[in-house]
PDB file of N, CA and C in Angstrom:
ATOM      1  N   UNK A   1     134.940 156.234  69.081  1.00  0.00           N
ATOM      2  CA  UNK A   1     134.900 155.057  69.921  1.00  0.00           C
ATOM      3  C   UNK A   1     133.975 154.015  69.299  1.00  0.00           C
ATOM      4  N   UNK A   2     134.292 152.583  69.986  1.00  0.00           N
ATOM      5  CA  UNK A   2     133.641 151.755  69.203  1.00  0.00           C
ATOM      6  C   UNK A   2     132.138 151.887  69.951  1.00  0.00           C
ATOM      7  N   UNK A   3     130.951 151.101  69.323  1.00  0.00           N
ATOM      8  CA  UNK A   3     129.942 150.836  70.049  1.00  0.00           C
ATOM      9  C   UNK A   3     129.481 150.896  71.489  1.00  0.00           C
ATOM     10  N   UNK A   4     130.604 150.038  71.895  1.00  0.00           N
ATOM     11  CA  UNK A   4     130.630 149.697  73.140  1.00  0.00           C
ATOM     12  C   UNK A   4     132.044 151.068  74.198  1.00  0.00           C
ATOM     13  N   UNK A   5     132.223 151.917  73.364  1.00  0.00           N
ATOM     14  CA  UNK A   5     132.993 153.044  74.170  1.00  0.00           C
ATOM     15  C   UNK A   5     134.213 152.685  74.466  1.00  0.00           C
ATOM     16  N   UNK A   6     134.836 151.847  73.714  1.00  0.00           N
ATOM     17  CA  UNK A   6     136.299 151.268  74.183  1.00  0.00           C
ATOM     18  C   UNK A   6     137.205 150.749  73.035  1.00  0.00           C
ATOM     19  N   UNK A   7     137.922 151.333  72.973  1.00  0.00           N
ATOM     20  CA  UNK A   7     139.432 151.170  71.997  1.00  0.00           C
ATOM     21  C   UNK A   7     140.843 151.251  72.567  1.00  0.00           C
ATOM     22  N   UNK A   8     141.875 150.427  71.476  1.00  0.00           N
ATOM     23  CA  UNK A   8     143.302 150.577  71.753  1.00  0.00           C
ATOM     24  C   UNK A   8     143.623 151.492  71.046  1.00  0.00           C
ATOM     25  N   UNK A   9     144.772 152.068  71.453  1.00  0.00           N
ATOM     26  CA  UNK A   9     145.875 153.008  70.542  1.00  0.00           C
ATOM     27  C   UNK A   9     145.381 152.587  69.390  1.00  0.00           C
ATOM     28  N   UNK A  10     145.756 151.666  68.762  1.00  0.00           N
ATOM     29  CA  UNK A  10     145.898 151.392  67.816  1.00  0.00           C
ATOM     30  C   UNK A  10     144.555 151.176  66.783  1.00  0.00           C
ATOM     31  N   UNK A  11     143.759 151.184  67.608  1.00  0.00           N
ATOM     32  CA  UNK A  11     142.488 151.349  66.804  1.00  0.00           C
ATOM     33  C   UNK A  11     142.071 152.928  66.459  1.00  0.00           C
ATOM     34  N   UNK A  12     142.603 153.486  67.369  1.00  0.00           N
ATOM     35  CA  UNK A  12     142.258 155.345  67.235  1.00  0.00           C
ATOM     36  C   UNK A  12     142.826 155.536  66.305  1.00  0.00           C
ATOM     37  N   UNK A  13     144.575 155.173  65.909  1.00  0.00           N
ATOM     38  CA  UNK A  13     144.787 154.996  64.826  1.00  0.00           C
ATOM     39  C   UNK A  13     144.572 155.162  63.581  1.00  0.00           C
ATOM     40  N   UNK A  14     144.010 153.616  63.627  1.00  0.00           N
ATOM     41  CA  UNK A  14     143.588 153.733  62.455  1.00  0.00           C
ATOM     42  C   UNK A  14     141.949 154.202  61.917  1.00  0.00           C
ATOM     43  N   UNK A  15     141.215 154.245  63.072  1.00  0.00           N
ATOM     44  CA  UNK A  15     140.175 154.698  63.053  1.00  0.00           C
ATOM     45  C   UNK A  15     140.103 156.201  62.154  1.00  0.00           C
ATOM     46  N   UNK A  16     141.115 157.147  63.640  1.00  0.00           N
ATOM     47  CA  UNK A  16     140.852 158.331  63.201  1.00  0.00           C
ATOM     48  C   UNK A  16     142.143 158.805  61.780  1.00  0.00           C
ATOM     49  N   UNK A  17     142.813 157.885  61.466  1.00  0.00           N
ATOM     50  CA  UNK A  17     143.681 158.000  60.900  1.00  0.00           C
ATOM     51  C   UNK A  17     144.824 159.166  60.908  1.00  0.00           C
ATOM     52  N   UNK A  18     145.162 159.136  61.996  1.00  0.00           N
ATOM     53  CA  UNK A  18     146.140 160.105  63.163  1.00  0.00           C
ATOM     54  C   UNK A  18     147.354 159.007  63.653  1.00  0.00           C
ATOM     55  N   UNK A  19     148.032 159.749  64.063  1.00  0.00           N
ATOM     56  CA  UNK A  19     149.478 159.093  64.576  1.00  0.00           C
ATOM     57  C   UNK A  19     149.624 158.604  65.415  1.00  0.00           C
ATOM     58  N   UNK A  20     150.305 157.671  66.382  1.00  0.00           N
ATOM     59  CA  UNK A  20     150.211 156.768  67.821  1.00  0.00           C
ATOM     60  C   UNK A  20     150.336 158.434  68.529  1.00  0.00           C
ATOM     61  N   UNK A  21     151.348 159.242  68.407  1.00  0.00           N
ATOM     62  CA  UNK A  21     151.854 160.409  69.108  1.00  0.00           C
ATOM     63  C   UNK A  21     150.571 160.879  69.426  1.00  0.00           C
ATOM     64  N   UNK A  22     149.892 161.510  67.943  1.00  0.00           N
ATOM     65  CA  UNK A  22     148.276 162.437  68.413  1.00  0.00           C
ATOM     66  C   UNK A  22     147.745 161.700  68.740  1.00  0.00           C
ATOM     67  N   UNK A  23     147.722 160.363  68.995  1.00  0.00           N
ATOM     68  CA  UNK A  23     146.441 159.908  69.726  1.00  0.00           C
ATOM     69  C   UNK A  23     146.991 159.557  71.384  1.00  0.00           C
ATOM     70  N   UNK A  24     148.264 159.326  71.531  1.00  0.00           N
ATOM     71  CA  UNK A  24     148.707 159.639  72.728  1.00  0.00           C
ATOM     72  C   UNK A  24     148.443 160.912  73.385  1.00  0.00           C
ATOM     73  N   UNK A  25     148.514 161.808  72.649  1.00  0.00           N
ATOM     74  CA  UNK A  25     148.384 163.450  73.144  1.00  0.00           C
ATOM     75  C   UNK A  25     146.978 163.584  73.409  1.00  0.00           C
ATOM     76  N   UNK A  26     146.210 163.497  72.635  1.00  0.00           N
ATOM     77  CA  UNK A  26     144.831 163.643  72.746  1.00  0.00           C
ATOM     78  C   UNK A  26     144.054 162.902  73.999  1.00  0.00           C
ATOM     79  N   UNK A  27     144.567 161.614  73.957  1.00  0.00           N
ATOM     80  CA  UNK A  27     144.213 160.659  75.507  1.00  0.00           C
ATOM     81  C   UNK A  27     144.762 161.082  76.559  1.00  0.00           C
ATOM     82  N   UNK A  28     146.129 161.744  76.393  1.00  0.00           N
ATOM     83  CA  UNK A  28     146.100 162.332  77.479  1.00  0.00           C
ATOM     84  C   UNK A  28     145.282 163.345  78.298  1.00  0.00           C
ATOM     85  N   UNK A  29     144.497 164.167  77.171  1.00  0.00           N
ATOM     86  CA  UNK A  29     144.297 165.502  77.598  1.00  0.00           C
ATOM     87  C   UNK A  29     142.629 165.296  77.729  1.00  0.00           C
ATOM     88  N   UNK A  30     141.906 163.914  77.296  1.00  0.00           N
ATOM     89  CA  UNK A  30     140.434 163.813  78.035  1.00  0.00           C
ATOM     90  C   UNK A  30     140.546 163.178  79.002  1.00  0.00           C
ATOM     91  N   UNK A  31     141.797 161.889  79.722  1.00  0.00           N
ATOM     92  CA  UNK A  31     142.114 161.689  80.529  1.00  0.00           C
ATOM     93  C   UNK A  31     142.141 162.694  81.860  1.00  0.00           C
ATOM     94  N   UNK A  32     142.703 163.545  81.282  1.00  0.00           N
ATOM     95  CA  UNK A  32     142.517 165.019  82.555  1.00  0.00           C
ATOM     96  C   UNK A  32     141.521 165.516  83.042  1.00  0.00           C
ATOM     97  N   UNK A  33     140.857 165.956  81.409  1.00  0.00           N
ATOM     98  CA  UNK A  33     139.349 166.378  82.009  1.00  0.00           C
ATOM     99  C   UNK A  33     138.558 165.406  82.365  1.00  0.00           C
ATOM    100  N   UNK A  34     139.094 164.127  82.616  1.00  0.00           N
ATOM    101  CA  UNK A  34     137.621 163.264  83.068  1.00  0.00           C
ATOM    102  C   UNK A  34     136.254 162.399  82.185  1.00  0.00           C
ATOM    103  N   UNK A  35     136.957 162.843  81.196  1.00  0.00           N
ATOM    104  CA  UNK A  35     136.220 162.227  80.082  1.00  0.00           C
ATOM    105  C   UNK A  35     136.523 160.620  79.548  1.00  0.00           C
ATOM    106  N   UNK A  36     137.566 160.310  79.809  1.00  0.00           N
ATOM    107  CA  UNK A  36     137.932 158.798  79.630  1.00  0.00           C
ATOM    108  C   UNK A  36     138.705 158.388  80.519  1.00  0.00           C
ATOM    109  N   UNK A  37     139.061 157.077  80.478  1.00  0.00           N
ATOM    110  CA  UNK A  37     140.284 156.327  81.654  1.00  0.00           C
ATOM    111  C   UNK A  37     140.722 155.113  80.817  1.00  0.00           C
ATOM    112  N   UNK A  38     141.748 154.974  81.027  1.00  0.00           N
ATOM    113  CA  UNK A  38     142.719 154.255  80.944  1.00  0.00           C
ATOM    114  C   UNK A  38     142.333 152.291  81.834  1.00  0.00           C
ATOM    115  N   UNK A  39     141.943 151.292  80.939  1.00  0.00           N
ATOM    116  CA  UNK A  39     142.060 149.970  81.429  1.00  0.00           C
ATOM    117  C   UNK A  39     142.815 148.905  80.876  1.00  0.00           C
ATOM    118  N   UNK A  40     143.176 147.937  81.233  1.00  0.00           N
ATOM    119  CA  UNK A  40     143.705 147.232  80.056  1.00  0.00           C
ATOM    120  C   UNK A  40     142.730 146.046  79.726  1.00  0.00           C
ATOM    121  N   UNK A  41     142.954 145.986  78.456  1.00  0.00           N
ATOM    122  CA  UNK A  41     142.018 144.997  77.889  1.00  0.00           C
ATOM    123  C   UNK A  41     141.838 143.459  78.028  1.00  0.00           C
ATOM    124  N   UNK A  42     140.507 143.314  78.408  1.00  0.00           N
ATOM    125  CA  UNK A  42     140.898 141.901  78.793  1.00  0.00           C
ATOM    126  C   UNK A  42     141.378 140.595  78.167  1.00  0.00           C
ATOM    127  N   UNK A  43     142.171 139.941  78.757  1.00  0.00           N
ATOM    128  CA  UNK A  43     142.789 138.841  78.366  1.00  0.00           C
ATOM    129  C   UNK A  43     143.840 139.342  78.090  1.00  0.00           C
ATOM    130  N   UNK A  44     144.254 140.398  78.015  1.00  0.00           N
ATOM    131  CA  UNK A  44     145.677 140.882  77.084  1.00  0.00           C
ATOM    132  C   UNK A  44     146.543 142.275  78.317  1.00  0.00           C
ATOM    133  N   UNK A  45     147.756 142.378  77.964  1.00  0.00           N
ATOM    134  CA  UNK A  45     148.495 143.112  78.379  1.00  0.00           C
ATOM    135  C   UNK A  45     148.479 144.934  77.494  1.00  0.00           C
ATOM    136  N   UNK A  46     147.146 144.714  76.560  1.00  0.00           N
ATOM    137  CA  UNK A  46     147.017 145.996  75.998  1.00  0.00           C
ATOM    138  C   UNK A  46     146.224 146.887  76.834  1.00  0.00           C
ATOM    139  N   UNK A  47     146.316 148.644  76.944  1.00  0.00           N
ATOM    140  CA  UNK A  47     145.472 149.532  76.992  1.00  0.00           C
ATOM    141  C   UNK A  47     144.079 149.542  76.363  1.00  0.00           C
ATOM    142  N   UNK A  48     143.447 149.932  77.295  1.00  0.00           N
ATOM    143  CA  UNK A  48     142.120 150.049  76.166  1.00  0.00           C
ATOM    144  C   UNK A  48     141.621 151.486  76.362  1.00  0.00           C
ATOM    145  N   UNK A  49     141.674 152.346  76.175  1.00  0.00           N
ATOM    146  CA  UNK A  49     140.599 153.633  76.548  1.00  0.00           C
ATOM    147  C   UNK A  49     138.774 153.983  76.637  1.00  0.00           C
ATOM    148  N   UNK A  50     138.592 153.561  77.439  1.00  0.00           N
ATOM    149  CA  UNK A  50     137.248 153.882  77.451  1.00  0.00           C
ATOM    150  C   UNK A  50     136.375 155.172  77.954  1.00  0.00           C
ATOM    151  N   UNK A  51     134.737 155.545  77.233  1.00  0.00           N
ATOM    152  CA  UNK A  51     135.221 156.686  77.121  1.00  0.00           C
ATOM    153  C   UNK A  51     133.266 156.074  78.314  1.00  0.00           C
ATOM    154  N   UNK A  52     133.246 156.948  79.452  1.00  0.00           N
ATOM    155  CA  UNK A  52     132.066 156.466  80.294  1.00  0.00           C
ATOM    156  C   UNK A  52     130.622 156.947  79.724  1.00  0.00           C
ATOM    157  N   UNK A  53     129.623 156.011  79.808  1.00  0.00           N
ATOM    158  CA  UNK A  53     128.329 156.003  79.210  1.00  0.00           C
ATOM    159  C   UNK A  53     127.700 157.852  80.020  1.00  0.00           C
ATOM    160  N   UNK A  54     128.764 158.378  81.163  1.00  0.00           N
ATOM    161  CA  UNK A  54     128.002 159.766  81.404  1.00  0.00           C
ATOM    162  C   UNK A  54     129.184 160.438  81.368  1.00  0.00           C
ATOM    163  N   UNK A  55     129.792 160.432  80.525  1.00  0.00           N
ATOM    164  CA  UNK A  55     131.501 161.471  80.425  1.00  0.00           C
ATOM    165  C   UNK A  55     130.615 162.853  81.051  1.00  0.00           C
ATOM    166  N   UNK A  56     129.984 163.365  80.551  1.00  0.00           N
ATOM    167  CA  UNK A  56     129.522 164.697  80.468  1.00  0.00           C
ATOM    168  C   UNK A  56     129.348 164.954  81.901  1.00  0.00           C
ATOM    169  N   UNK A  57     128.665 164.389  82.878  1.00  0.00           N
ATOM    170  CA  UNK A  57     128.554 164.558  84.094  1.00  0.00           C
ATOM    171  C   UNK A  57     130.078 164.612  85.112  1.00  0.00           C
ATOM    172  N   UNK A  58     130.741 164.009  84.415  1.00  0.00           N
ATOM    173  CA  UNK A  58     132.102 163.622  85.067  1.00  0.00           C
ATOM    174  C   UNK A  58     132.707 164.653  84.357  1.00  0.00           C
ATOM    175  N   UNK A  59     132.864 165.535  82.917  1.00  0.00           N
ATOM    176  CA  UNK A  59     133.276 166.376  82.630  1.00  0.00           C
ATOM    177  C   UNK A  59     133.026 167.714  83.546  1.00  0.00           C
ATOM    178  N   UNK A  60     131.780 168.173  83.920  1.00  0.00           N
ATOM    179  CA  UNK A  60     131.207 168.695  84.868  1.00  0.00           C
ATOM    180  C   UNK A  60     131.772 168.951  85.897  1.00  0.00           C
ATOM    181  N   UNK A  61     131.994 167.744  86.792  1.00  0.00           N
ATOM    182  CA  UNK A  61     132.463 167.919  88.080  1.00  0.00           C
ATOM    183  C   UNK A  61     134.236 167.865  87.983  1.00  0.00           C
ATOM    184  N   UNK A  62     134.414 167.650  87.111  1.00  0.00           N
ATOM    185  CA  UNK A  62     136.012 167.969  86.993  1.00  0.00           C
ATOM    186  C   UNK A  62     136.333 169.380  86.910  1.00  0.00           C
ATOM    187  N   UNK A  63     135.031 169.884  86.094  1.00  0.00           N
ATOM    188  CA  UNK A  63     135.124 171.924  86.339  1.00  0.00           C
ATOM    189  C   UNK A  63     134.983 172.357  87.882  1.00  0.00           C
ATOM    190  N   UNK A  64     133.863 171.665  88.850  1.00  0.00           N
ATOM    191  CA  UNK A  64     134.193 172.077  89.998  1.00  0.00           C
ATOM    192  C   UNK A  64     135.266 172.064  90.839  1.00  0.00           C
ATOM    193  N   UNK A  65     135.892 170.937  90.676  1.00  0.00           N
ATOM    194  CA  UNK A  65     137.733 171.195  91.536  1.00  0.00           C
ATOM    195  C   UNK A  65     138.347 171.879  90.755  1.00  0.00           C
ATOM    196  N   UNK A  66     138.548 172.540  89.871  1.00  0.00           N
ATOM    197  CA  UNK A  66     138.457 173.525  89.197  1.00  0.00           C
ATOM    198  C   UNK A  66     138.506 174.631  89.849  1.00  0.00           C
ATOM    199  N   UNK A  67     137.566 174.950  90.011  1.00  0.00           N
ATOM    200  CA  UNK A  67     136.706 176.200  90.211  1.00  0.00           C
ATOM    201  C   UNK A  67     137.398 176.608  91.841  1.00  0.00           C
ATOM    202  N   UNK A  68     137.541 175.088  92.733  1.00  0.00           N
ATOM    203  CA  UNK A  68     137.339 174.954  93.512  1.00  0.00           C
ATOM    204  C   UNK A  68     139.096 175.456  93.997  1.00  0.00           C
ATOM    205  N   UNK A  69     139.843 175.142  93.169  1.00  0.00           N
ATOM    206  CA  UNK A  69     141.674 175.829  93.112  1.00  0.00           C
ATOM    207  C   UNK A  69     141.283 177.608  93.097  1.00  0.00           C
ATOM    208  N   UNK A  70     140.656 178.243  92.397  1.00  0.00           N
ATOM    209  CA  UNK A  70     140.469 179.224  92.283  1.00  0.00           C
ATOM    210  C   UNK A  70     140.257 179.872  93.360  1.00  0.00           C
ATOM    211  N   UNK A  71     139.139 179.883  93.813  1.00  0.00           N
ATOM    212  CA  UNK A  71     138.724 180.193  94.865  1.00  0.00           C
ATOM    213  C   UNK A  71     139.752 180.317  95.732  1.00  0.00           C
ATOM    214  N   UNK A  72     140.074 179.416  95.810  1.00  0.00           N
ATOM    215  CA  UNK A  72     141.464 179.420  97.112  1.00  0.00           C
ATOM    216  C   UNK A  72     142.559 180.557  96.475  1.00  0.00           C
ATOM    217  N   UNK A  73     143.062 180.731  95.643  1.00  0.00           N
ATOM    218  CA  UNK A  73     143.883 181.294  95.237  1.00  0.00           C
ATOM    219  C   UNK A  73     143.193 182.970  95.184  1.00  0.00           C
ATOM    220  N   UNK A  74     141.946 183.598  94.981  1.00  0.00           N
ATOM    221  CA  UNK A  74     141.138 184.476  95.173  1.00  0.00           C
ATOM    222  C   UNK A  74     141.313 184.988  96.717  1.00  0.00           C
ATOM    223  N   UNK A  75     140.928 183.869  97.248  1.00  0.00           N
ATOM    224  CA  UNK A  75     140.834 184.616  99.055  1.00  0.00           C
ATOM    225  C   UNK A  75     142.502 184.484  99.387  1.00  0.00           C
ATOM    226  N   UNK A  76     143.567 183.546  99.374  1.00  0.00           N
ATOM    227  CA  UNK A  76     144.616 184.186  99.273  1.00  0.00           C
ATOM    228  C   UNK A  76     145.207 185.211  99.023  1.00  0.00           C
ATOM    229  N   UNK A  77     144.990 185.881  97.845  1.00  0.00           N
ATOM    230  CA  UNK A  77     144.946 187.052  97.071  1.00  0.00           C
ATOM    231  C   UNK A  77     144.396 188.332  97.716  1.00  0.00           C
ATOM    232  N   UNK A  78     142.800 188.078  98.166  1.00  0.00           N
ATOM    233  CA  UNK A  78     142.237 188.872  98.589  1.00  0.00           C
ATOM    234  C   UNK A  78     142.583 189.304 100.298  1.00  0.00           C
ATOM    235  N   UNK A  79     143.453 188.705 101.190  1.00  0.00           N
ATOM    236  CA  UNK A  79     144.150 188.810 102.616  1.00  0.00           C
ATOM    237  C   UNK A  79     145.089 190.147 101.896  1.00  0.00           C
ATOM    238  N   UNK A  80     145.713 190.262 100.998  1.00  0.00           N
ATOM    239  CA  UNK A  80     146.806 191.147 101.274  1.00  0.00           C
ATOM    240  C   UNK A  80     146.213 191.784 100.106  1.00  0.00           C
ATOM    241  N   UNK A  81     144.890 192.397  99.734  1.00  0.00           N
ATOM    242  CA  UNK A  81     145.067 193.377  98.316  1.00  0.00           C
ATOM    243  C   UNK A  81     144.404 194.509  99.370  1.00  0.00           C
ATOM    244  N   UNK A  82     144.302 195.598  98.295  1.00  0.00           N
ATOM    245  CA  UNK A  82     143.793 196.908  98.733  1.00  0.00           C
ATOM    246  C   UNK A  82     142.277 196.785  98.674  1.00  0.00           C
ATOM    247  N   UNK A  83     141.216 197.600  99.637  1.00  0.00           N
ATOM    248  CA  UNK A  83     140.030 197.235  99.762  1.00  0.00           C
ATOM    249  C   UNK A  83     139.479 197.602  98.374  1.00  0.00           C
ATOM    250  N   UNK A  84     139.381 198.023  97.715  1.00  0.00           N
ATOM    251  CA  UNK A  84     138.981 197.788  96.595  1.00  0.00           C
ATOM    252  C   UNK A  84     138.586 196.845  95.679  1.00  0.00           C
ATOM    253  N   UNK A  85     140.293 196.396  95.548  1.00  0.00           N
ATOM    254  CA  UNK A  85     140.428 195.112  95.220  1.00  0.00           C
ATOM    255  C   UNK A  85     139.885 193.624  96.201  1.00  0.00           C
ATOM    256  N   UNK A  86     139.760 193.913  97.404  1.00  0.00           N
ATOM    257  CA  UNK A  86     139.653 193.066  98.190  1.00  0.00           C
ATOM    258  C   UNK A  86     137.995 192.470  97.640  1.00  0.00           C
ATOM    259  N   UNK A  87     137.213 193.795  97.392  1.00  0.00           N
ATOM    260  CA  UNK A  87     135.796 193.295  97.285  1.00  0.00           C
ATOM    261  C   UNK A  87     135.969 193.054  96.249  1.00  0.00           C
ATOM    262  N   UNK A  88     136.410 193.413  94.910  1.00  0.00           N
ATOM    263  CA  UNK A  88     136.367 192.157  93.454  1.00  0.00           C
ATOM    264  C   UNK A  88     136.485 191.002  93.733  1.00  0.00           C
ATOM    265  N   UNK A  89     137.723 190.672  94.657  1.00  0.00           N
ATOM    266  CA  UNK A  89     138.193 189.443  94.587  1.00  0.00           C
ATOM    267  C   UNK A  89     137.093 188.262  95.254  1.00  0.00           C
ATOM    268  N   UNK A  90     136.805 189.522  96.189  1.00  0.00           N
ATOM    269  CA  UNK A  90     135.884 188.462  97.381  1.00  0.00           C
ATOM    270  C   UNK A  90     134.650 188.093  96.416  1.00  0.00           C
ATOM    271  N   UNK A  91     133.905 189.079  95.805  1.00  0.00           N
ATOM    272  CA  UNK A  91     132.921 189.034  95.023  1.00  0.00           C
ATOM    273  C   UNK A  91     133.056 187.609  93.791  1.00  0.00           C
ATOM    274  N   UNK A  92     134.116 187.601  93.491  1.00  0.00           N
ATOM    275  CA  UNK A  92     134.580 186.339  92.566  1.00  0.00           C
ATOM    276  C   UNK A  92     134.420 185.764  92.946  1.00  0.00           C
ATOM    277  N   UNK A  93     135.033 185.532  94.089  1.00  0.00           N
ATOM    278  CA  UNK A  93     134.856 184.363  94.999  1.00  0.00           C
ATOM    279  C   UNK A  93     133.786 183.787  95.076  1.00  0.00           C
ATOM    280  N   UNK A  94     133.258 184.624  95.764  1.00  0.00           N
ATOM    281  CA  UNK A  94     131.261 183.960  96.196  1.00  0.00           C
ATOM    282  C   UNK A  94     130.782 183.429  94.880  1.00  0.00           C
ATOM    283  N   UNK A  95     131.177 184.353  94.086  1.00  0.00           N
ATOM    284  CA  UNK A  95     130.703 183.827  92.291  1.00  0.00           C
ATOM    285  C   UNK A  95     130.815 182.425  92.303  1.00  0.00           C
ATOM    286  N   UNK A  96     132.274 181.660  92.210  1.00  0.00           N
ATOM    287  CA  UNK A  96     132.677 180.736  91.864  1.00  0.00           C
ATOM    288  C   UNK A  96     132.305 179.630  92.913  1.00  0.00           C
ATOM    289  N   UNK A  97     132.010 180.037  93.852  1.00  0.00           N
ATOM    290  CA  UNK A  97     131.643 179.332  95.243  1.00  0.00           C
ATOM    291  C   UNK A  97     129.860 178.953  94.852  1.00  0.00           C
ATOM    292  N   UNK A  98     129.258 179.944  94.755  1.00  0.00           N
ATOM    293  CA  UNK A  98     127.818 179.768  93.762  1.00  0.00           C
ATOM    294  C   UNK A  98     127.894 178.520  92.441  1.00  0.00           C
ATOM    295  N   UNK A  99     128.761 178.750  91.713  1.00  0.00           N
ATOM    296  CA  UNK A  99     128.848 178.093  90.555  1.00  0.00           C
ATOM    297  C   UNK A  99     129.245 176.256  90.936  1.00  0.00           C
ATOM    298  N   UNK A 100     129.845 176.469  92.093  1.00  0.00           N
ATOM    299  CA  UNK A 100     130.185 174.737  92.550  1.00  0.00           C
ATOM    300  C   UNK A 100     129.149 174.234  93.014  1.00  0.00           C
ATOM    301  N   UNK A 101     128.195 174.934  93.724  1.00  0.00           N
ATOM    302  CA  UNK A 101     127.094 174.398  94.319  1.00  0.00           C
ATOM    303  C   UNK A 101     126.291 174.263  93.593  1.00  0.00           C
ATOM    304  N   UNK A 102     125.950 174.716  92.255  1.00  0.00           N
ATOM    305  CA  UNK A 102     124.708 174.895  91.486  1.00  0.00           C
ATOM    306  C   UNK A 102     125.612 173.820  90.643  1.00  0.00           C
ATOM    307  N   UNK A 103     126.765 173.214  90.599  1.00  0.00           N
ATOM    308  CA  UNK A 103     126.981 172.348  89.306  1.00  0.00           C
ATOM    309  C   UNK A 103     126.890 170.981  90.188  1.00  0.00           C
ATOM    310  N   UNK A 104     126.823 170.798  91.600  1.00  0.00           N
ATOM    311  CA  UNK A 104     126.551 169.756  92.483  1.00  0.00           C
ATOM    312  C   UNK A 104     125.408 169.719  92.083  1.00  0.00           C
ATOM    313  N   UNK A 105     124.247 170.523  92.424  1.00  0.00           N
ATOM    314  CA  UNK A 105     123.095 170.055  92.820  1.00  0.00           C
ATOM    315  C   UNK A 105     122.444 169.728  91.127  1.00  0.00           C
ATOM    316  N   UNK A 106     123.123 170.340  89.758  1.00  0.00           N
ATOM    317  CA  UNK A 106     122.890 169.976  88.489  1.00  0.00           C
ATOM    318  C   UNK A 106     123.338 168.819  88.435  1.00  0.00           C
ATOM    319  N   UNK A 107     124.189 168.109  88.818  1.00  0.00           N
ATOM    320  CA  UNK A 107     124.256 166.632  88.817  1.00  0.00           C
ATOM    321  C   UNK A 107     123.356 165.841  89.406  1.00  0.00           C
ATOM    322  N   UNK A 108     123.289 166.085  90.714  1.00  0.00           N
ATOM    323  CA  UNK A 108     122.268 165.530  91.399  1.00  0.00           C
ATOM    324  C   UNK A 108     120.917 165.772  90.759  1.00  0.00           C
ATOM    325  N   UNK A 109     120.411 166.590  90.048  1.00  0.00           N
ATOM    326  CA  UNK A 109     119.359 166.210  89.471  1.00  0.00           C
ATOM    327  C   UNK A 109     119.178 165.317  88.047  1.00  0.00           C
ATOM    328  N   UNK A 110     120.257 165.376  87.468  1.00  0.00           N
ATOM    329  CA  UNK A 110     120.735 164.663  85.877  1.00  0.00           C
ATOM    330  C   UNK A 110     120.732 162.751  86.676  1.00  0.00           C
ATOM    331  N   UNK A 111     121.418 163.046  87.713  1.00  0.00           N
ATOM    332  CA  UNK A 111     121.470 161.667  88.120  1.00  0.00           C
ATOM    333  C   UNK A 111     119.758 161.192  88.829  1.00  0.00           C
ATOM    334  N   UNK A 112     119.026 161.876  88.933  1.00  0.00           N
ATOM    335  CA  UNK A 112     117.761 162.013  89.349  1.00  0.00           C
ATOM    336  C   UNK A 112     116.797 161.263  87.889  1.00  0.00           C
ATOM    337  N   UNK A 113     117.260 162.309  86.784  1.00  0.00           N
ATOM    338  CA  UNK A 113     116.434 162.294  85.432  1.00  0.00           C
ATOM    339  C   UNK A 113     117.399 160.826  84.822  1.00  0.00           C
ATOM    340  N   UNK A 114     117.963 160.500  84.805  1.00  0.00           N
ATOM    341  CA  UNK A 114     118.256 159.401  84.672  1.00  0.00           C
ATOM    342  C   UNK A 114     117.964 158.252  85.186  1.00  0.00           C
ATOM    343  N   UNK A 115     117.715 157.645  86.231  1.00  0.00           N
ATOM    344  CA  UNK A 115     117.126 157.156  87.367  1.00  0.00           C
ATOM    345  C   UNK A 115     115.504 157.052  86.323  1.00  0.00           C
ATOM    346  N   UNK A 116     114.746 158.068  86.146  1.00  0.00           N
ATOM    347  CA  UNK A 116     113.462 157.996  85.358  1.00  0.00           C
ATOM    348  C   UNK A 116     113.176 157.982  84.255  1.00  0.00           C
ATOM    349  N   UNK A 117     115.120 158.346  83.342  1.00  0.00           N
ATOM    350  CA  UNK A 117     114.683 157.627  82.095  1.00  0.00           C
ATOM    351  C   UNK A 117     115.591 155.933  82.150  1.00  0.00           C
ATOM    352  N   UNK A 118     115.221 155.246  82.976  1.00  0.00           N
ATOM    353  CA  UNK A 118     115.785 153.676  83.352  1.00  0.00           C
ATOM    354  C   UNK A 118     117.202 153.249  83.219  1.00  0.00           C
ATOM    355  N   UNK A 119     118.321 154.525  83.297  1.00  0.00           N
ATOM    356  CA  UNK A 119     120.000 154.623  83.144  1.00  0.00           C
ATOM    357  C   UNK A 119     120.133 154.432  84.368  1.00  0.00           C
TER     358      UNK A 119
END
């Protein structure tokens, strides 16, 4: 990305010296995780991709809805398994249920430490 975190197709291009296709493919797939978005550039009818000054935090919480499909699909799972299985599943569960809350409140403090280093 340029300086300022924002390019066209066509600069990835030639930047990364890759194909419109792989760089279509590739935007698609940080697009998903949350790592860039899609604007168009101003004055013009072009795309621009920009990639956000805290991707990483937004990468983050894109793992919690994540996490957060799982879960559901776990206690679904876990209504009709054998008790055995019932406590793995449940046990996952709480796992992953732990892991959303501790990646909330890790943001909330990153957005804290930022705040005090003047971001």
């Amino acid at each position: 990305m340029d300086d300022d975190g924002r390019m066209t197709s066509a600069e990835l291009v030639e930047a990364l010296a890759i194909s419109p296709a792989a760089v279509s493919g590739a935007v698609r797939v940080l697009e998903q995780l949350g790592w860039t978005r899609r604007e168009r550039e101003r004055g013009t009818r072009r795309d621009v991709y920009v990639v956000d000054d805290d991707a990483w935090r937004s990468a983050l919480l894109q793992g919690d809805r994540t996490y957060e499909a799982i879960e559901v699909a776990f206690a679904a799972a876990a209504a009709v398994a054998a008790p055995e299985a019932k406590d793995r599943l449940d046990l996952s569960r709480e796992f992953l249920v732990f892991v959303r809350e501790e990646l909330v409140a890790i943001a909330a403090r990153w957005d804290e430490r930022k705040r005090e280093l003047g971001h």
